[in-house]
Protein backbone atom coordinates (compact mmCIF):
# COMPACT_ATOMS: atom_id res chain seq x y z
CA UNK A 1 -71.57 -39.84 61.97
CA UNK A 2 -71.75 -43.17 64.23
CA UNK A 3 -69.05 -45.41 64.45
CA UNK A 4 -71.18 -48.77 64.36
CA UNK A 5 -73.45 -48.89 61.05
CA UNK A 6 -73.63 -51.86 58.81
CA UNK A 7 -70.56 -50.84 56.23
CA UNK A 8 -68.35 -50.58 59.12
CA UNK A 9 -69.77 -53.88 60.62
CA UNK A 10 -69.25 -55.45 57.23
CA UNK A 11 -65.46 -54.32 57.66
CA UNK A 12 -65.15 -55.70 60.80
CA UNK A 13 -66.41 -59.32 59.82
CA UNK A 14 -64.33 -59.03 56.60
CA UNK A 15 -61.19 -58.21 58.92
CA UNK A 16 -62.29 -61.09 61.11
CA UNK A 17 -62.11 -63.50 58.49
CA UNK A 18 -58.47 -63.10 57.76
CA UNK A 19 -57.08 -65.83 60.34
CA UNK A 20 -59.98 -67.79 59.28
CA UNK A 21 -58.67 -67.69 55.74
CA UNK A 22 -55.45 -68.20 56.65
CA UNK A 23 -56.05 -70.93 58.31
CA UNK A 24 -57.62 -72.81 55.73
CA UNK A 25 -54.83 -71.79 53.45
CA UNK A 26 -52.31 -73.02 55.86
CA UNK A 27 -54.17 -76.86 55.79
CA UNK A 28 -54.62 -75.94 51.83
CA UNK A 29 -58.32 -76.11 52.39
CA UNK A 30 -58.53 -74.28 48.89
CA UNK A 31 -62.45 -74.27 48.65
CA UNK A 32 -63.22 -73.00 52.31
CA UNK A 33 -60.47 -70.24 51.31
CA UNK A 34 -62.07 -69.73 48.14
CA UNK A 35 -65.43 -69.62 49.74
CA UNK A 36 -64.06 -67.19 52.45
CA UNK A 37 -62.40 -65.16 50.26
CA UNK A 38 -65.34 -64.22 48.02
CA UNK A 39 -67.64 -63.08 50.66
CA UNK A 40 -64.80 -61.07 51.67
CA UNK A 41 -64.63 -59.53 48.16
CA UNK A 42 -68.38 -59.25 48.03
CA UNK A 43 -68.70 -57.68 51.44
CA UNK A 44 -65.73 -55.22 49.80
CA UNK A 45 -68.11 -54.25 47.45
CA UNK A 46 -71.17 -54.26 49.85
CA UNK A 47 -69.85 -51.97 52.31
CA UNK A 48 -68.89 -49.32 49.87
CA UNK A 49 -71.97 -49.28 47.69
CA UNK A 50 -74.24 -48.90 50.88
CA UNK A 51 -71.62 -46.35 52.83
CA UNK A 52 -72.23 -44.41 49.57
CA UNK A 53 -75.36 -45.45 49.06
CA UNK A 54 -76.75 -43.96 52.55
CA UNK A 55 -74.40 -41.87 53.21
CA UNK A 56 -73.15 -43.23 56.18
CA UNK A 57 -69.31 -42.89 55.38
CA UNK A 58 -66.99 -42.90 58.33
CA UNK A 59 -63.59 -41.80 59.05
CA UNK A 60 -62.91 -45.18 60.61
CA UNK A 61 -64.20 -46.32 57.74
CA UNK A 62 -61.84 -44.87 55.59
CA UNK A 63 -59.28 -46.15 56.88
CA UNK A 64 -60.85 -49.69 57.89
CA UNK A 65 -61.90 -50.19 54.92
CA UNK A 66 -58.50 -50.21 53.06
CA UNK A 67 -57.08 -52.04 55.40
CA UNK A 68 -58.92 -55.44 55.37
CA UNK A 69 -58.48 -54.92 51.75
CA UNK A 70 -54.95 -55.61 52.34
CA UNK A 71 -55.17 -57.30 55.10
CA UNK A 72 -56.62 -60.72 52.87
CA UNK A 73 -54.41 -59.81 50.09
CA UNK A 74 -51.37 -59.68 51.83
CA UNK A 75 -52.44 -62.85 53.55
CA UNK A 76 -53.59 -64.40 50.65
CA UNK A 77 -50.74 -63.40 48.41
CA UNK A 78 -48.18 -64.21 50.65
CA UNK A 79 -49.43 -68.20 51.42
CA UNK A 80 -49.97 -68.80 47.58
CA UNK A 81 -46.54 -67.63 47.02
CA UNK A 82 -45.32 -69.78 49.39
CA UNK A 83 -47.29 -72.52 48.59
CA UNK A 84 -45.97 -72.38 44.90
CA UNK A 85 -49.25 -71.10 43.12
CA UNK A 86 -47.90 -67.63 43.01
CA UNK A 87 -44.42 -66.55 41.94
CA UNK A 88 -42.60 -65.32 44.85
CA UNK A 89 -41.77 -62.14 43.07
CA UNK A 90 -45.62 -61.15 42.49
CA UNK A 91 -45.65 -60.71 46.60
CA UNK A 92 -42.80 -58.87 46.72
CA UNK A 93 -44.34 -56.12 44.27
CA UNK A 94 -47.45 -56.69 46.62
CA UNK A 95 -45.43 -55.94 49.68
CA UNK A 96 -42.91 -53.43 48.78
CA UNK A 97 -46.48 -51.16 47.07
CA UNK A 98 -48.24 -51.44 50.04
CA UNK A 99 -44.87 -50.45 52.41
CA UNK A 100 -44.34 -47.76 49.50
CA UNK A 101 -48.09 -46.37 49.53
CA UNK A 102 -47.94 -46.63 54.01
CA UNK A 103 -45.10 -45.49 54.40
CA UNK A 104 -45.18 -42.42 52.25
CA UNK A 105 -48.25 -41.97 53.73
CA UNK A 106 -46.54 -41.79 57.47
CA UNK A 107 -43.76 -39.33 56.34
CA UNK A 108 -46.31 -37.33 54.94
CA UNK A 109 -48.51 -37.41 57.92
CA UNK A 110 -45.21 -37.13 59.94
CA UNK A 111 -43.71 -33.71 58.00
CA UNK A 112 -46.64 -32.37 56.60
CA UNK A 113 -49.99 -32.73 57.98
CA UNK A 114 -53.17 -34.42 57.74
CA UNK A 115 -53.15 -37.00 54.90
CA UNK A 116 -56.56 -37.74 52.80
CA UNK A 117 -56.47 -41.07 51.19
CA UNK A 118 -58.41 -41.51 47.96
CA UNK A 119 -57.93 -44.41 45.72
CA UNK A 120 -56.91 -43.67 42.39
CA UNK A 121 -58.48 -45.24 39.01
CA UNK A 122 -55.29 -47.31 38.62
CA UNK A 123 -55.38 -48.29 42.71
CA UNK A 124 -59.18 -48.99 42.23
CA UNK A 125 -57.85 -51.25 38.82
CA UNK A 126 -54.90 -52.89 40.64
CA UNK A 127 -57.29 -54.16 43.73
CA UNK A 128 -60.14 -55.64 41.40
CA UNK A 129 -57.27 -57.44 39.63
CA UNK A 130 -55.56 -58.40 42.43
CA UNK A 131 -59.05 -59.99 43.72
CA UNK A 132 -59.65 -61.77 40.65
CA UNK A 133 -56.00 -63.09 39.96
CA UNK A 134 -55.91 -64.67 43.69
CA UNK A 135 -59.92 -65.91 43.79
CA UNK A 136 -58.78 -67.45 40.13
CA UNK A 137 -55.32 -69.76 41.87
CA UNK A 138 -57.66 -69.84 44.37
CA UNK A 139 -60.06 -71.48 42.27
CA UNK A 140 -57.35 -73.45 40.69
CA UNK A 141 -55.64 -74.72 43.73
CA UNK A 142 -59.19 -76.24 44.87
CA UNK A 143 -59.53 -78.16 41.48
CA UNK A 144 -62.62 -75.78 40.42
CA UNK A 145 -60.99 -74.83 37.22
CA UNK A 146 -57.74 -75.63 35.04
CA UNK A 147 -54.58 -73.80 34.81
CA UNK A 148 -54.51 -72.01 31.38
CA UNK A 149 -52.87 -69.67 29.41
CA UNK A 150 -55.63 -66.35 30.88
CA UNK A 151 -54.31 -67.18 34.20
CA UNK A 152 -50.41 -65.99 33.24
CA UNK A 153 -52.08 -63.06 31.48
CA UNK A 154 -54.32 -62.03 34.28
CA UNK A 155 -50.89 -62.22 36.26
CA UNK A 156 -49.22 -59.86 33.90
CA UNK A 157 -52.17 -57.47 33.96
CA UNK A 158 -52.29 -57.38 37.55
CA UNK A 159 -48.49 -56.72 37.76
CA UNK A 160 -48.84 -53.88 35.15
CA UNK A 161 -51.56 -52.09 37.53
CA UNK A 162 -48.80 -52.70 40.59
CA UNK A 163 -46.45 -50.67 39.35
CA UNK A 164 -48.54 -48.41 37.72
CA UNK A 165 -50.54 -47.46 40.90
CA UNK A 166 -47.28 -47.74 42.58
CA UNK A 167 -45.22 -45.37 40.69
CA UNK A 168 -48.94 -43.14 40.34
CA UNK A 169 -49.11 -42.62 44.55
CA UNK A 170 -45.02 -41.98 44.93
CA UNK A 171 -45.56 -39.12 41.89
CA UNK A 172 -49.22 -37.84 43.07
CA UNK A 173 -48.02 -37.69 47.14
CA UNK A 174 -44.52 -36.25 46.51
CA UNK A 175 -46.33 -33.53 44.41
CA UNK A 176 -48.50 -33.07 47.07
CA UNK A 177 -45.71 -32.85 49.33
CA UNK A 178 -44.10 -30.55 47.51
CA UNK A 179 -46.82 -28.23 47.03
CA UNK A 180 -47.89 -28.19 50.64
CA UNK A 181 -44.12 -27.48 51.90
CA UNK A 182 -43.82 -24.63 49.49
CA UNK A 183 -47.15 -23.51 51.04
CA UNK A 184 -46.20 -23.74 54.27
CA UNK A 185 -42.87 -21.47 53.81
CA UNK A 186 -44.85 -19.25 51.34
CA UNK A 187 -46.93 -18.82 54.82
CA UNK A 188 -43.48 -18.40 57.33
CA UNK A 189 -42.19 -15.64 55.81
C-alpha cells in the first residue's frame, strides 16, 4: 500500500490545523476555532469512510490517524479548560486516558511485542462525545448557542465514556499481556 493517498492526506491537513486552531483559541477567536474544528471532525470521518471505503488503509495511517484525533482534543480540551469553559478536571481525565492508553501501549510494545491498536465501541463512543461536547463550548464560547442544562449532561456523558474506555483498554491490554507472556514461557520451556 502507498504512503500518500487522499485519507492519509486528509490526516495530514487535519494534523496541520492544530496550531491553526490553537491559535485562534489562544486570541479566543471562538468561530474560526469552531469553524476549524469541524472540518477537522468531518475530515475524521472522511478519511476513514474512504480508507475503508477503497481500501486504501495504511499502517501510517493507523497510527496517524489516532493521533490528530488527539492531537485537537488535547489542544482543544486543554485551552477551554484554561480558558474557564471546561472544568479543569474534565482535561485531566482527558490527559491521564490518553497517557494511560500510550503508555500501556509502550510497555506493551516494550515487553511484549508488536501492539495492534483497534478502537473499542466505548473508545469509538468516548471520541464522538468528546467531539461533540468541545464543538458544543465551542459553539457556546462564540455566542452561536446558549449555555443550558444538555451541555452539563453531555459533559457527564462524555466523562462516563472516559473512564469507561479507560478502565476497558487497562483490562483488555493487561489481558492481552498476560496471555501473550504466558505464551511466550509456554514456548521457552
Amino acid at each position: 500500500m502507498q504512503l500518500v493517498n487522499v485519507p492519509n492526506v486528509i490526516t495530514l491537513a487535519r494534523a496541520l490545523l492544530v496550531p491553526v486552531v490553537t491559535y485562534a483559541l489562544a486570541t479566543r477567536d471562538y468561530d474560526l476555532a469552531l469553524a476549524l474544528f469541524l472540518a477537522c471532525a468531518i475530515g475524521d470521518f472522511l478519511d476513514g469512510w474512504i480508507a475503508r471505503r477503497f481500501d486504501l488503509r495504511t499502517r501510517f495511517g493507523a497510527l496517524a490517524d489516532p493521533l490528530a484525533d488527539k492531537a485537537i482534543m488535547l489542544a482543544v480540551t486543554l485551552l477551554l479548560a484554561w480558558q474557564g469553559w471546561l472544568p479543569w478536571w474534565l482535561a485531566v481525565l482527558v490527559v491521564l486516558r490518553d497517557g494511560v492508553i500510550v503508555g500501556g501501549a509502550l510497555v506493551y510494545h516494550w515487553r511484549i511485542g508488536h501492539v495492534e491498536m483497534a478502537p473499542t465501541r466505548w473508545s469509538k463512543a468516548n471520541t464522538a462525545l468528546e467531539f461533540v461536547l468541545l464543538a458544543s463550548v465551542l459553539a457556546v464560547a462564540a455566542g452561536l448557542v446558549e449555555r443550558d442544562a444538555w451541555l452539563a449532561v453531555l459533559l457527564w456523558a462524555c466523562t462516563a465514556t472516559i473512564v469507561v474506555s479507560g478502565v476497558q483498554y487497562v483490562v483488555v491490554w493487561s489481558r492481552k499481556a498476560s496471555e501473550a507472556t504466558a505464551t511466550q514461557r509456554a514456548a521457552a520451556r
